[in-house]
N, C-alpha and C. Protein backbone atom coordinates (compact mmCIF):
# COMPACT_ATOMS: atom_id res chain seq x y z
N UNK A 1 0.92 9.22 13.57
CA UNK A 1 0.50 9.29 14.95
C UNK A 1 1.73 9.27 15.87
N UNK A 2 2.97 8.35 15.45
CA UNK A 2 3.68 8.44 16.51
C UNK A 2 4.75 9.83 16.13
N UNK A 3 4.88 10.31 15.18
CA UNK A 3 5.35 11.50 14.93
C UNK A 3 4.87 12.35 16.00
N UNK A 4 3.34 12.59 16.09
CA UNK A 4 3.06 13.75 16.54
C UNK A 4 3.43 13.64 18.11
N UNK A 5 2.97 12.10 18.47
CA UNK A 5 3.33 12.03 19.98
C UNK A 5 4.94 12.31 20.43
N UNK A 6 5.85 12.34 19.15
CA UNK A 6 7.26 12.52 20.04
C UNK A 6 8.12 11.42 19.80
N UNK A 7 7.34 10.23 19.10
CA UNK A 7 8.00 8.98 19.12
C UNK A 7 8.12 8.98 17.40
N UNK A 8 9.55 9.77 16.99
CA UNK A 8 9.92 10.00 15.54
C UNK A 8 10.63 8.80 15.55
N UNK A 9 11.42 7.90 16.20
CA UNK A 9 11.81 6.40 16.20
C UNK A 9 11.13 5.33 16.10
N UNK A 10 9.84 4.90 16.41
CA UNK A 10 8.81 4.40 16.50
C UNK A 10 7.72 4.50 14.36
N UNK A 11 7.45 6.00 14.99
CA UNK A 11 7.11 6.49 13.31
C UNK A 11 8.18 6.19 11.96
N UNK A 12 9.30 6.23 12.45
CA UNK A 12 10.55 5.93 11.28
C UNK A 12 10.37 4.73 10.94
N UNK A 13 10.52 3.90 12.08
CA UNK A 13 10.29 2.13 11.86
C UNK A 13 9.15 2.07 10.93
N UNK A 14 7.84 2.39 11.25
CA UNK A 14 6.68 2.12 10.79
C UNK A 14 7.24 2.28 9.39
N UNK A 15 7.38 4.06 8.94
CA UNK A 15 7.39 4.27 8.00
C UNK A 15 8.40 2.97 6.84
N UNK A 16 9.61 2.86 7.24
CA UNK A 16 10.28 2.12 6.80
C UNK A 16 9.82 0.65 6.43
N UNK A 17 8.67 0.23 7.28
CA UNK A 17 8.33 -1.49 7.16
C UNK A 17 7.14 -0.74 5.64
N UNK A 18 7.05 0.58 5.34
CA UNK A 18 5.77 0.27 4.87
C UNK A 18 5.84 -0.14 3.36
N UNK A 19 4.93 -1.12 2.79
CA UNK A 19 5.28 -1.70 1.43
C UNK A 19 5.43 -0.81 0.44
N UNK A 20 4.02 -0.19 0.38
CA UNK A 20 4.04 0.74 -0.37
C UNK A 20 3.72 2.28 -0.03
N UNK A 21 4.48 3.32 -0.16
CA UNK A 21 4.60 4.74 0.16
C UNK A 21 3.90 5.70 -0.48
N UNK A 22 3.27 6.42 -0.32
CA UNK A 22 2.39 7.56 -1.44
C UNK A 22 2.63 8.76 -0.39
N UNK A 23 2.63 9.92 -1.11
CA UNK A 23 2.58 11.22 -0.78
C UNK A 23 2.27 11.86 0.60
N UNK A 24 1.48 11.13 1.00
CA UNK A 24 0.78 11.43 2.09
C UNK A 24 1.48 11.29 3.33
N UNK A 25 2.37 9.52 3.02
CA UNK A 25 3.28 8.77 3.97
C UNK A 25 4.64 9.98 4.06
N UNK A 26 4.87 10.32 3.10
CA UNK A 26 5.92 11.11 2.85
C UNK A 26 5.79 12.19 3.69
N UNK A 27 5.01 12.82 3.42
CA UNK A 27 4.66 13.82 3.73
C UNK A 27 4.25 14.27 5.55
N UNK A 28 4.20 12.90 6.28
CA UNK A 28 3.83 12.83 7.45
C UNK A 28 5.32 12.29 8.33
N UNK A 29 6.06 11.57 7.92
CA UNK A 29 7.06 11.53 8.29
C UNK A 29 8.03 12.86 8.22
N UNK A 30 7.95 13.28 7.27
CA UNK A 30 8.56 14.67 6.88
C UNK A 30 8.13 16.03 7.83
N UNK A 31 6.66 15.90 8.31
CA UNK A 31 6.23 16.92 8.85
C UNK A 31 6.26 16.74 10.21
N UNK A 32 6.30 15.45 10.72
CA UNK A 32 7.17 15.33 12.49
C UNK A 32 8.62 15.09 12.42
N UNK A 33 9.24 14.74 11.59
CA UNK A 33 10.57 15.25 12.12
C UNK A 33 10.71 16.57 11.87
N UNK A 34 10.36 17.59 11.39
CA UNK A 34 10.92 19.04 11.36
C UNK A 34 9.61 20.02 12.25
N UNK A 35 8.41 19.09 12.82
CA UNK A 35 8.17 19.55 14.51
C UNK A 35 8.44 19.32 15.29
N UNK A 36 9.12 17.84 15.03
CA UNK A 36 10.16 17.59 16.50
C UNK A 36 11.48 18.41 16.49
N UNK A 37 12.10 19.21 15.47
CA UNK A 37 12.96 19.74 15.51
C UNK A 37 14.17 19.17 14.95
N UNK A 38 13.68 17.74 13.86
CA UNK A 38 14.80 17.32 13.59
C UNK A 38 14.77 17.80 12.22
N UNK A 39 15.81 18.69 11.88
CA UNK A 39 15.56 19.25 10.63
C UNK A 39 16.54 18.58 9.46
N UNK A 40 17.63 17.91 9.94
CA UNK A 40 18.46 17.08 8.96
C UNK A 40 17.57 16.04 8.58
N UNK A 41 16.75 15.43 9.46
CA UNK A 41 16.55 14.75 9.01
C UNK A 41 15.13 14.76 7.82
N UNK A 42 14.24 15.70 7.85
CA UNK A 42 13.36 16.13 7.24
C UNK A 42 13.52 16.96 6.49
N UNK A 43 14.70 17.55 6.12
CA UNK A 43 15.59 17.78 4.58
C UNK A 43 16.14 16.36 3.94
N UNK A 44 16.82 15.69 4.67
CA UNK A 44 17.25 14.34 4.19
C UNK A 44 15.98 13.81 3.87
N UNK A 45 14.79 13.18 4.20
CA UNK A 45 13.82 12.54 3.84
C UNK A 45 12.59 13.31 2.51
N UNK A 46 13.36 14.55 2.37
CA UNK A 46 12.58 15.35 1.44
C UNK A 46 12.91 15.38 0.18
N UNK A 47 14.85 15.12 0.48
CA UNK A 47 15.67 14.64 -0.43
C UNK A 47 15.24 13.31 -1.58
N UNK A 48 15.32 11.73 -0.76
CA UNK A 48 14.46 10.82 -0.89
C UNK A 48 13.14 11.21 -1.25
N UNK A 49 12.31 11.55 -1.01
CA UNK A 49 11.12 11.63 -1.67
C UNK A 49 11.80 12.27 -3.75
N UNK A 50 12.15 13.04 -3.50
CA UNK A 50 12.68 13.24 -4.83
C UNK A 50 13.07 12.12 -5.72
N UNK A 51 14.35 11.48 -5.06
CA UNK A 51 14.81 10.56 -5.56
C UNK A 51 13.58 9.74 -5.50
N UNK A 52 12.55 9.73 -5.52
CA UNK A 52 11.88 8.06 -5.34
C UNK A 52 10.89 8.35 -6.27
N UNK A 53 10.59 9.99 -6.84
CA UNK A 53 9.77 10.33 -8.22
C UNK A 53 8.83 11.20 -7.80
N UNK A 54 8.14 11.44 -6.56
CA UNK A 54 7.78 12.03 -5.70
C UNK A 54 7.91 13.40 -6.20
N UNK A 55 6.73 14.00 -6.37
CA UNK A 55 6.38 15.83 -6.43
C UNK A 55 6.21 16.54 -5.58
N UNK A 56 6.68 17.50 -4.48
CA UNK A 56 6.38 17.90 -3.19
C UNK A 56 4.94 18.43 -3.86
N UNK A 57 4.18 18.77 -2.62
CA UNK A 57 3.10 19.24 -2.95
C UNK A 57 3.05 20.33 -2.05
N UNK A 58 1.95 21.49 -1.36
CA UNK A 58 2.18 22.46 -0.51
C UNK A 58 2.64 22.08 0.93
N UNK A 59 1.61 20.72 1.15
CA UNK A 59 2.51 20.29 2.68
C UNK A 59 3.83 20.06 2.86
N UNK A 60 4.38 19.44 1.93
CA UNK A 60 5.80 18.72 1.50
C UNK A 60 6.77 20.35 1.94
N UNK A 61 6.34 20.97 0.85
CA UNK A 61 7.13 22.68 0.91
C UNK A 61 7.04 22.99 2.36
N UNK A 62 5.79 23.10 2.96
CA UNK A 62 5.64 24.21 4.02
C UNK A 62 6.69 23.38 5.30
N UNK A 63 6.33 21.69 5.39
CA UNK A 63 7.06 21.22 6.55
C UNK A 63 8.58 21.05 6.11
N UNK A 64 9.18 21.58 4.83
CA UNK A 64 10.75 21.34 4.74
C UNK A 64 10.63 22.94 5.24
N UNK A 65 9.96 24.00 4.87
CA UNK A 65 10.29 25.37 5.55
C UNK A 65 10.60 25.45 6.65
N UNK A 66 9.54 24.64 7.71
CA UNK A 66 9.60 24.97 8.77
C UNK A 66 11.09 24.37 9.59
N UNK A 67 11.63 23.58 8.45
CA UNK A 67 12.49 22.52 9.33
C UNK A 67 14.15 23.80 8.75
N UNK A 68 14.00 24.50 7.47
CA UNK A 68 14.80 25.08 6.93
C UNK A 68 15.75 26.09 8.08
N UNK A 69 17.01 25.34 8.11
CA UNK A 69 17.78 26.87 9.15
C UNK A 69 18.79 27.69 8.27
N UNK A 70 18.51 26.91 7.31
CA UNK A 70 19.97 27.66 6.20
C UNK A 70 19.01 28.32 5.37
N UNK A 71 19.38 29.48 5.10
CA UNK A 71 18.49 30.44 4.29
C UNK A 71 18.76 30.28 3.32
N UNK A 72 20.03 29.36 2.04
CA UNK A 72 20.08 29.17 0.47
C UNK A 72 18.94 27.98 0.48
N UNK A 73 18.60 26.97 1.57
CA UNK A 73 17.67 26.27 1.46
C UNK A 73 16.18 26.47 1.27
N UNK A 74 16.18 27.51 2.20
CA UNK A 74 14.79 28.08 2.33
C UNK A 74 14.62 28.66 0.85
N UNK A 75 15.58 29.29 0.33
CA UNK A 75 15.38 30.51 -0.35
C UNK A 75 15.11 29.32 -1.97
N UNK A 76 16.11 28.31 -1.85
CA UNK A 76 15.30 27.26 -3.05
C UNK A 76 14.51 26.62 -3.04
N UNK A 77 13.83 26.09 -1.75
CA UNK A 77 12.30 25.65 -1.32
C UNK A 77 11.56 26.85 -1.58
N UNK A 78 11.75 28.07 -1.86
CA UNK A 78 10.78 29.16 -2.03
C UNK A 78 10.37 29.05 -3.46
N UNK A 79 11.95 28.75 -4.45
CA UNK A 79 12.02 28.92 -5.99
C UNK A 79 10.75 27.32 -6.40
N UNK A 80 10.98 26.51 -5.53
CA UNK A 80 9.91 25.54 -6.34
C UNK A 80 8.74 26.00 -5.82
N UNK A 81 8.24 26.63 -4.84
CA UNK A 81 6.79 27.25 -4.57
C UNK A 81 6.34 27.87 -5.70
N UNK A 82 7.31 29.12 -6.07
CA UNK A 82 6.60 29.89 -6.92
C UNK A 82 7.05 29.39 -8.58
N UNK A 83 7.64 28.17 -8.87
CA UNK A 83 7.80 27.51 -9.80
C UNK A 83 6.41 26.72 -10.19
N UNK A 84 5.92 26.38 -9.07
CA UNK A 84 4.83 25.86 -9.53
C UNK A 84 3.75 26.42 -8.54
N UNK A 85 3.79 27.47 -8.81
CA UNK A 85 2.60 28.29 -8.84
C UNK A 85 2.02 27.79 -7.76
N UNK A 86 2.50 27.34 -6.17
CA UNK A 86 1.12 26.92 -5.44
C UNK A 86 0.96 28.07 -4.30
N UNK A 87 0.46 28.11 -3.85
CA UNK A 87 -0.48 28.94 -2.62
C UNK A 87 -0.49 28.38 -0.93
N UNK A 88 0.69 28.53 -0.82
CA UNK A 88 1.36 28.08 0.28
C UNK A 88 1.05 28.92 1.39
N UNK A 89 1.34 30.07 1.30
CA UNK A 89 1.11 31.30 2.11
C UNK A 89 -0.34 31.40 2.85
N UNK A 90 -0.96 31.58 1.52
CA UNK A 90 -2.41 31.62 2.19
C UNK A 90 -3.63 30.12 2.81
N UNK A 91 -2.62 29.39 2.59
CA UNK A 91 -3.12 27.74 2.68
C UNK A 91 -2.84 27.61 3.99
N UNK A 92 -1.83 28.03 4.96
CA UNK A 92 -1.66 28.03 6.26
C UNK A 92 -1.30 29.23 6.94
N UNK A 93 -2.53 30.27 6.23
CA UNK A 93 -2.79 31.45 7.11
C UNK A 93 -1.73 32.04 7.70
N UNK A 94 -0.54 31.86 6.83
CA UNK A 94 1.07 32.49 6.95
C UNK A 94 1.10 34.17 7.01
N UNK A 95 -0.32 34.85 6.51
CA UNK A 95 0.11 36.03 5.77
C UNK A 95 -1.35 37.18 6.47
C-alpha cells in the first residue's frame, strides 16, 4: 500500500520489520520501487530475493522489466522467462 501511494520509504521499513517474507512480499516491494522509478533499487531487491531461495515468478519478471534500463539485463530477465516457459506477454496484455 505504501508503495503504491509514493511512500517507497515507509513500504521499505515495513517490508524490512517483516518476520517472515513469501513471494508475494517480494514481489510488492519489487513492483513499487521500479513504478516509482527506482530501478537500482528493484534490480537490487530482485537480486536478494534470489539470494534468499526465492523463484521469480511472472510478476517478479515483468516488474524487474519494467524497472530494466540496461538492455544485457533485460535481455537475461528475458532468458529466465523463456527458461521457464512462463507466459508473461500475454498475462499483462503486452502483445
Amino acid at each position: 500500500m505504501y508503495a503504491r501511494c509514493g511512500e517507497t520509504g515507509f513500504a521499505r521499513k515495513m517490508f524490512d520489520e517483516m518476520g517472515v517474507r513469501d513471494l508475494v512480499s517480494w514481489n510488492s516491494m519489487i513492483s513499487g520501487y521500479s513504478k516509482m522509478g527506482f530501478a537500482k533499487e528493484a534490480i537490487g531487491l530482485f537480486m536478494e530475493t534470489r539470494e534468499e531461495g526465492f523463484e521469480p515468478d511472472e510478476m517478479t519478471l515483468v516488474s524487474v522489466l519494467w524497472a530494466c534500463g540496461d538492455l544485457d539485463l533485460g535481455r537475461w530477465v528475458e532468458g529466465l522467462v523463456l527458461e521457464k516457459k512462463m507466459e508473461v506477454i500475454r498475462m499483462w496484455g503486452l502483445l
